[in-house]
Protein backbone atom coordinates (compact mmCIF):
# COMPACT_ATOMS: atom_id res chain seq x y z
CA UNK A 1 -23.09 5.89 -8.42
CA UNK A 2 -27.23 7.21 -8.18
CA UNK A 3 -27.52 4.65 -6.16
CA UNK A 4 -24.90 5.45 -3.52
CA UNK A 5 -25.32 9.40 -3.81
CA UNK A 6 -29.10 8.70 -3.09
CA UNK A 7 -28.13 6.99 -0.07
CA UNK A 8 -25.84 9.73 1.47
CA UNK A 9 -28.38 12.56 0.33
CA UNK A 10 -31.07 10.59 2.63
CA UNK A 11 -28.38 10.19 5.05
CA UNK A 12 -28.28 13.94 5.42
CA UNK A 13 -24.88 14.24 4.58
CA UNK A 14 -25.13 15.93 1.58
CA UNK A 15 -24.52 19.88 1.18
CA UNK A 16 -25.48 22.09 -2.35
CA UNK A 17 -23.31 25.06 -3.07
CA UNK A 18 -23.15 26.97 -5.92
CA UNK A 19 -24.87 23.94 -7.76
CA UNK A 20 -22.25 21.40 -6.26
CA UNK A 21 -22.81 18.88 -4.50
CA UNK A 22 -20.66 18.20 -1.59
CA UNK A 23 -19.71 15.79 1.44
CA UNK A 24 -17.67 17.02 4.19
CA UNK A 25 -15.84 14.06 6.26
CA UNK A 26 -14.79 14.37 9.58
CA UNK A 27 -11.63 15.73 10.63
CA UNK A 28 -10.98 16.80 6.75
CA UNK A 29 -10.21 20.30 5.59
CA UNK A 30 -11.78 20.28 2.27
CA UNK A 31 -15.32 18.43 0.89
CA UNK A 32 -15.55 15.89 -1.17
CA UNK A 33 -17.33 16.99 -4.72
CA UNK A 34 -20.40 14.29 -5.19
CA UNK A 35 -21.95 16.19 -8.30
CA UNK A 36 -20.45 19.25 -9.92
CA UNK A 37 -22.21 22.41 -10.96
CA UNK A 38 -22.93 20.61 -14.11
CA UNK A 39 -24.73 17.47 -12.96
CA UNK A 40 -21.28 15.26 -14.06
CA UNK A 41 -19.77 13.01 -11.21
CA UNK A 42 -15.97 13.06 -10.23
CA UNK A 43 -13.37 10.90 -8.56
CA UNK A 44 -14.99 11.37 -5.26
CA UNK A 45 -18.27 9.74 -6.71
CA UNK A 46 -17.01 7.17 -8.18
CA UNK A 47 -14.08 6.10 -5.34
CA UNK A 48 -17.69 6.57 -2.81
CA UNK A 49 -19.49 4.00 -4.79
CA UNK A 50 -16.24 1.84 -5.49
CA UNK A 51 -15.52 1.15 -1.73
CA UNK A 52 -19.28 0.54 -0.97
CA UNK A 53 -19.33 -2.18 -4.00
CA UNK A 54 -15.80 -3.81 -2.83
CA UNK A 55 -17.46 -4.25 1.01
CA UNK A 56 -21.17 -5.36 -0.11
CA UNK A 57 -21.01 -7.26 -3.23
CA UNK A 58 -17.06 -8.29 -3.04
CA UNK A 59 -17.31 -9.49 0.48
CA UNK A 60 -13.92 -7.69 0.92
CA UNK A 61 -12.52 -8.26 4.87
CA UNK A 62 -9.29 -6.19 3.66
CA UNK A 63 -9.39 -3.06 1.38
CA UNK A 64 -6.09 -1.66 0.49
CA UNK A 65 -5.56 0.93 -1.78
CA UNK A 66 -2.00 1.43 -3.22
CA UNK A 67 -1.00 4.93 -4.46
CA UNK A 68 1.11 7.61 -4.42
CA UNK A 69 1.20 9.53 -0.78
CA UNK A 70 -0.42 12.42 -2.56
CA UNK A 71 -3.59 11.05 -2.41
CA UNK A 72 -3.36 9.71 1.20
CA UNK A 73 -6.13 12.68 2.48
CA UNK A 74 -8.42 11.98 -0.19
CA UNK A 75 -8.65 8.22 0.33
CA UNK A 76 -9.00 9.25 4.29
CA UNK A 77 -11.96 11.42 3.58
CA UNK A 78 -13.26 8.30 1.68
CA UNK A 79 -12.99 6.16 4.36
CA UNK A 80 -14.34 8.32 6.49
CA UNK A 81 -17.78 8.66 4.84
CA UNK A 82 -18.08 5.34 4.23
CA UNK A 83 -17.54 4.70 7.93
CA UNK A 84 -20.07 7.60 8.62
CA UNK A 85 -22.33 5.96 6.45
CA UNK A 86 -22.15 2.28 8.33
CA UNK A 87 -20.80 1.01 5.22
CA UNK A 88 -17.95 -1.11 7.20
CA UNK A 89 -16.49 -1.51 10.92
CA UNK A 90 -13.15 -1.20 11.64
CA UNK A 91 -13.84 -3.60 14.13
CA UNK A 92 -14.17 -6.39 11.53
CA UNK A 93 -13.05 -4.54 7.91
CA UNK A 94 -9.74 -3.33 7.62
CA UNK A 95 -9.63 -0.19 4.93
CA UNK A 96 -6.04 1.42 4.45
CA UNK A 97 -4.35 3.44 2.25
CA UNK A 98 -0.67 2.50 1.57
CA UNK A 99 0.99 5.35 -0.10
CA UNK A 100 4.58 5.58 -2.26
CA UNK A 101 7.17 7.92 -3.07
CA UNK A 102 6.51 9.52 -6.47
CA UNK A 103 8.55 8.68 -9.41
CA UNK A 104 11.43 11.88 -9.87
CA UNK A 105 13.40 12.75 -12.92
CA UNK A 106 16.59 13.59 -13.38
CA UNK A 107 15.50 17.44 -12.46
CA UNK A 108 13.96 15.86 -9.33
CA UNK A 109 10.54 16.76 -10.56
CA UNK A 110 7.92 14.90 -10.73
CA UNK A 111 7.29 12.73 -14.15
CA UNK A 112 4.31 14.03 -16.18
CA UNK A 113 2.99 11.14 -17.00
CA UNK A 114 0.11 12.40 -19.25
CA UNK A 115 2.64 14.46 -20.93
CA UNK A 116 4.72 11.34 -21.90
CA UNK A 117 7.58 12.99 -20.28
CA UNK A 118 9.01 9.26 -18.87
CA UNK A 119 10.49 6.33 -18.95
CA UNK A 120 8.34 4.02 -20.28
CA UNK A 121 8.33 0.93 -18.61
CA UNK A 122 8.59 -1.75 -21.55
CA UNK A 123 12.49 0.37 -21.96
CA UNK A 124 13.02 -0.70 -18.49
CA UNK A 125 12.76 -3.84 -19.18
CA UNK A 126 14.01 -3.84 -21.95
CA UNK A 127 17.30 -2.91 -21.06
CA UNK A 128 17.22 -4.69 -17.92
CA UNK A 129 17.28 -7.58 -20.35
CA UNK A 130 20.18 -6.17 -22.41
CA UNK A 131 22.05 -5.79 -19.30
CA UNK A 132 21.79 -9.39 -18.10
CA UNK A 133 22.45 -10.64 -21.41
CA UNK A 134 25.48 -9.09 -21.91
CA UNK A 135 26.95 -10.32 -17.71
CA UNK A 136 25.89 -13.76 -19.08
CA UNK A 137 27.77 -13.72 -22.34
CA UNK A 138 30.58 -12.05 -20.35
CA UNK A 139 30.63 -14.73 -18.33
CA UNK A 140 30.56 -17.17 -20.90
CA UNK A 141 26.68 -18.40 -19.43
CA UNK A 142 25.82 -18.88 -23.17
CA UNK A 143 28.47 -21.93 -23.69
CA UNK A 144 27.13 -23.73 -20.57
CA UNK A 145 23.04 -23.36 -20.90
CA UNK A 146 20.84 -24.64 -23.34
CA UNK A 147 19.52 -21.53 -25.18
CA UNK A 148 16.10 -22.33 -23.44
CA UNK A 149 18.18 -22.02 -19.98
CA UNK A 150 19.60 -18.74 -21.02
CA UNK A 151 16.69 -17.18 -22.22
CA UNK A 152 14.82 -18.39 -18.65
CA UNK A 153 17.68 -16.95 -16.94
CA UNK A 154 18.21 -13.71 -18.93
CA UNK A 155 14.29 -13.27 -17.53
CA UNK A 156 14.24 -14.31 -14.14
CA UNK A 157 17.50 -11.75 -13.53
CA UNK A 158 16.36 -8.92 -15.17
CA UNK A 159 13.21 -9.23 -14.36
CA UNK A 160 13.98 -10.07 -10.15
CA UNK A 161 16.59 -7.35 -9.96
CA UNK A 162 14.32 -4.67 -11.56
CA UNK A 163 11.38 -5.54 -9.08
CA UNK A 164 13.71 -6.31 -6.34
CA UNK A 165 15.28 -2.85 -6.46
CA UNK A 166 11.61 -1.49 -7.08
CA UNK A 167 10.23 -3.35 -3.48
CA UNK A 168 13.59 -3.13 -1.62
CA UNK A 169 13.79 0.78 -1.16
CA UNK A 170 13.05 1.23 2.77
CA UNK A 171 11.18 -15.13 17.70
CA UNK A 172 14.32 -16.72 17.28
CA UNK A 173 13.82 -20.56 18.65
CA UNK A 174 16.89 -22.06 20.08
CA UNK A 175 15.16 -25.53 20.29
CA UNK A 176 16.47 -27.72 17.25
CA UNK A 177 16.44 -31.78 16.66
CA UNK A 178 19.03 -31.40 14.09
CA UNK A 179 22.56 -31.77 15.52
CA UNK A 180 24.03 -28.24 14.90
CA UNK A 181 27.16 -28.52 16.06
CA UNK A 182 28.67 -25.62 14.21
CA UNK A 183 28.18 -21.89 14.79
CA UNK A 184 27.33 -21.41 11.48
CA UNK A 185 25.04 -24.26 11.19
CA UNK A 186 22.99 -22.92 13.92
CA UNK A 187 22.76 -19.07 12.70
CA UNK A 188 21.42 -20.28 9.77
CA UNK A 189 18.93 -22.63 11.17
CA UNK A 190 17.72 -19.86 13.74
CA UNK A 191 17.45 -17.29 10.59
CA UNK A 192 15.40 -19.67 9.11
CA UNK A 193 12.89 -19.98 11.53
CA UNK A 194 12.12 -16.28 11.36
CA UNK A 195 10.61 -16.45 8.27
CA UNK A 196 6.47 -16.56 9.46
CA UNK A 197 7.97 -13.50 11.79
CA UNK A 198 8.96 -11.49 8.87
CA UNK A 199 5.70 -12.49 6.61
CA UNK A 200 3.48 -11.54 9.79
CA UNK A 201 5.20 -7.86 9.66
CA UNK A 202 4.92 -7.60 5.83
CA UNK A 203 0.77 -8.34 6.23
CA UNK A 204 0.79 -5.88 9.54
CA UNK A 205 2.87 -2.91 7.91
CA UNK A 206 2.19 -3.52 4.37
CA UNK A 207 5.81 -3.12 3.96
CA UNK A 208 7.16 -5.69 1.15
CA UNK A 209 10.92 -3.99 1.43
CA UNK A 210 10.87 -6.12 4.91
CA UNK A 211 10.80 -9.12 2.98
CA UNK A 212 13.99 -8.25 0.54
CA UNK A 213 15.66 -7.18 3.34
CA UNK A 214 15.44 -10.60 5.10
CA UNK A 215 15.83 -12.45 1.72
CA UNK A 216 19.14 -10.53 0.84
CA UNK A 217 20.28 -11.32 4.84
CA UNK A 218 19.07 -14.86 4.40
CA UNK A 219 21.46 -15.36 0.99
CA UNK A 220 24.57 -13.83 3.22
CA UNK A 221 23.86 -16.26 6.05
CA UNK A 222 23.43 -18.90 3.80
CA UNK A 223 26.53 -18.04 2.01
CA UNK A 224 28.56 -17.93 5.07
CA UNK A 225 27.05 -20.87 5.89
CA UNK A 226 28.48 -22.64 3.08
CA UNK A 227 31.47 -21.38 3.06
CA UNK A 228 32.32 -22.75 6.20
CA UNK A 229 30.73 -25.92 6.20
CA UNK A 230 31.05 -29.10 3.94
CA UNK A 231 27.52 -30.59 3.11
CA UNK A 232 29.61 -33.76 1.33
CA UNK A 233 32.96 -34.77 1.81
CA UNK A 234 35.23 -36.07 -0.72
CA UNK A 235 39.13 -37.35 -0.93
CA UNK A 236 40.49 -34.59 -2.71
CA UNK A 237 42.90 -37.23 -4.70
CA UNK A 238 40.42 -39.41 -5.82
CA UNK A 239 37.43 -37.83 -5.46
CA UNK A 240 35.74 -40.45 -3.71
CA UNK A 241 32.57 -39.76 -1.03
CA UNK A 242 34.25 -40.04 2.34
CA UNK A 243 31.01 -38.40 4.26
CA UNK A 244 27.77 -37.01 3.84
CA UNK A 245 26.27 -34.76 6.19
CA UNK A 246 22.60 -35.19 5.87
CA UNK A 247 22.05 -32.21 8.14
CA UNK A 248 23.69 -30.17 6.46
CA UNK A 249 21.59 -30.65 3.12
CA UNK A 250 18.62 -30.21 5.15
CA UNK A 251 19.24 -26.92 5.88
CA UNK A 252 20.46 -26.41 2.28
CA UNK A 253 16.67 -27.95 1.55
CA UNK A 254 14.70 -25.80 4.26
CA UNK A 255 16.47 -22.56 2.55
CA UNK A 256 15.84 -23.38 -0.98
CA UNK A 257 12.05 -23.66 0.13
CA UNK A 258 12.17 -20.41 2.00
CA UNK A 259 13.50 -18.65 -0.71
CA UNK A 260 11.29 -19.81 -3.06
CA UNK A 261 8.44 -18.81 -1.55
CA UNK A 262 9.60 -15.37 -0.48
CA UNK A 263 10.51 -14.95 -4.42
CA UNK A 264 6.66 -16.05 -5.46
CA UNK A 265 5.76 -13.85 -2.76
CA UNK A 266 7.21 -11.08 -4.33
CA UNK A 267 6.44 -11.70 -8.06
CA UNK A 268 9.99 -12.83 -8.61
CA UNK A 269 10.62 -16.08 -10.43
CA UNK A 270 13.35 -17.54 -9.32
CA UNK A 271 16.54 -18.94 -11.23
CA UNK A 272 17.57 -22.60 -10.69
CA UNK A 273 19.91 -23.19 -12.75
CA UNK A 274 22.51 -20.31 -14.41
């Protein structure tokens, strides 16, 4: 932090008052505080010397700083002294801020989180975890999986659901070499084939509830999918294999992989077996 506050005061930027020392960015109503009346540093310091440190020594192409929307004009002021000071080019580094909604109690007042007035996290969890045990035993999951499968999928569900419902809140190709003959065959195929699409707009917005909303469409396409066409045939008397259509378990394939890698995408491990 010297080092960086040295550099804006020869810069010129730097302005004393009343023992403070302060920054003014463009287009910002209030300065930034560099050095208080006391000599100590404050946020402002260190977020100055933290953005100068991720560009130089970090070698960082994309900055993007996750908070709550409170703090979106402080992190613009930011940016826009370290664009003042030649510290990066928008031209080639892409800074953002991506705010959030903050976190309301049942008053619909903000949680104090300092105060401990919250929900702590671990009891989240933890009764995410309670929940899902008790569907599985309810529906009887505990007779058919190996305790280590019901402990993996006790996890993986409470665990998805809780950060799906966290992430969640907010070129279609008709060429194919498969024969899809049926409607439903084909509205899945095309759905699948959106996927880079919907991962392109999830890196441009920085939006990951895009991405659960096309996994949750993706599961109801697949599902009418399925319930409309027969991947393997059999004679319903003797249960023998009358016809397998290997088109059909390609698509069944080509989802499983899409939705695997949407779920690792999004933190989620996902259940194969429940």
């Amino acid at each position: 932090m010297p080092k960086v506050l040295d550099e804006i005061d020869k810069s010129g930027l730097i302005v004393v008052e009343d023992g403070r020392k302060l920054v003014f960015p463009e287009g910002s109503q209030f300065p930034l505080t560099v050095v208080k009346s006391d000599g100590g540093y404050t946020y402002d310091t260190s977020d100055l010397a933290c953005i100068k440190q991720r560009i130089y020594d970090e070698k960082g192409g994309i900055l993007i700083y996750v908070t709550d929307s409170g703090q979106q004009s402080h992190f613009k002021a930011i940016y826009s002294v370290a664009e003042k000071m030649g510290w990066y080019n928008k031209a080639n580094t892409r800074v953002e801020h991506v705010g959030f909604g903050v976190v309301l109690g049942e008053d619909r007042k903000k949680f104090k989180t300092r105060s401990g007035d919250t929900v702590r996290l671990v009891d989240l969890l933890d009764e995410g975890m309670k929940r899902c045990r008790d569907k599985l035993m309810e529906k009887g999951r505990d007779k058919e999986l190996s305790v280590e499968e019901f402990e993996a999928a006790q996890e993986s569900v409470a665990y998805g659901c809780i950060k799906y419902a966290d992430l969640s809140h907010n070129r279609i190709n008709d060429s194919n070499s498969l024969p899809l003959d049926h409607p439903k065959e084909l509205k899945l195929a095309k759905f699948l084939i959106r996927v880079p699409e919907v991962l392109e707009r999830v890196c441009d917005d920085l939006t990951p509830h895009t991405l659960c909303d096309y996994l949750y469409e993706l599961a109801s396409v697949f599902t009418e999918f399925y319930d409309n066409c027969y991947c393997v045939e059999k004679d319903r008397t003797t249960g023998e294999i009358k016809k397998i259509h290997t088109h059909r378990l390609l698509l069944c394939d080509a989802t499983v992989a899409v939705m695997d890698q949407c779920f690792k995408i999004l933190g989620i491990t996902p259940v194969h077996k429940m």
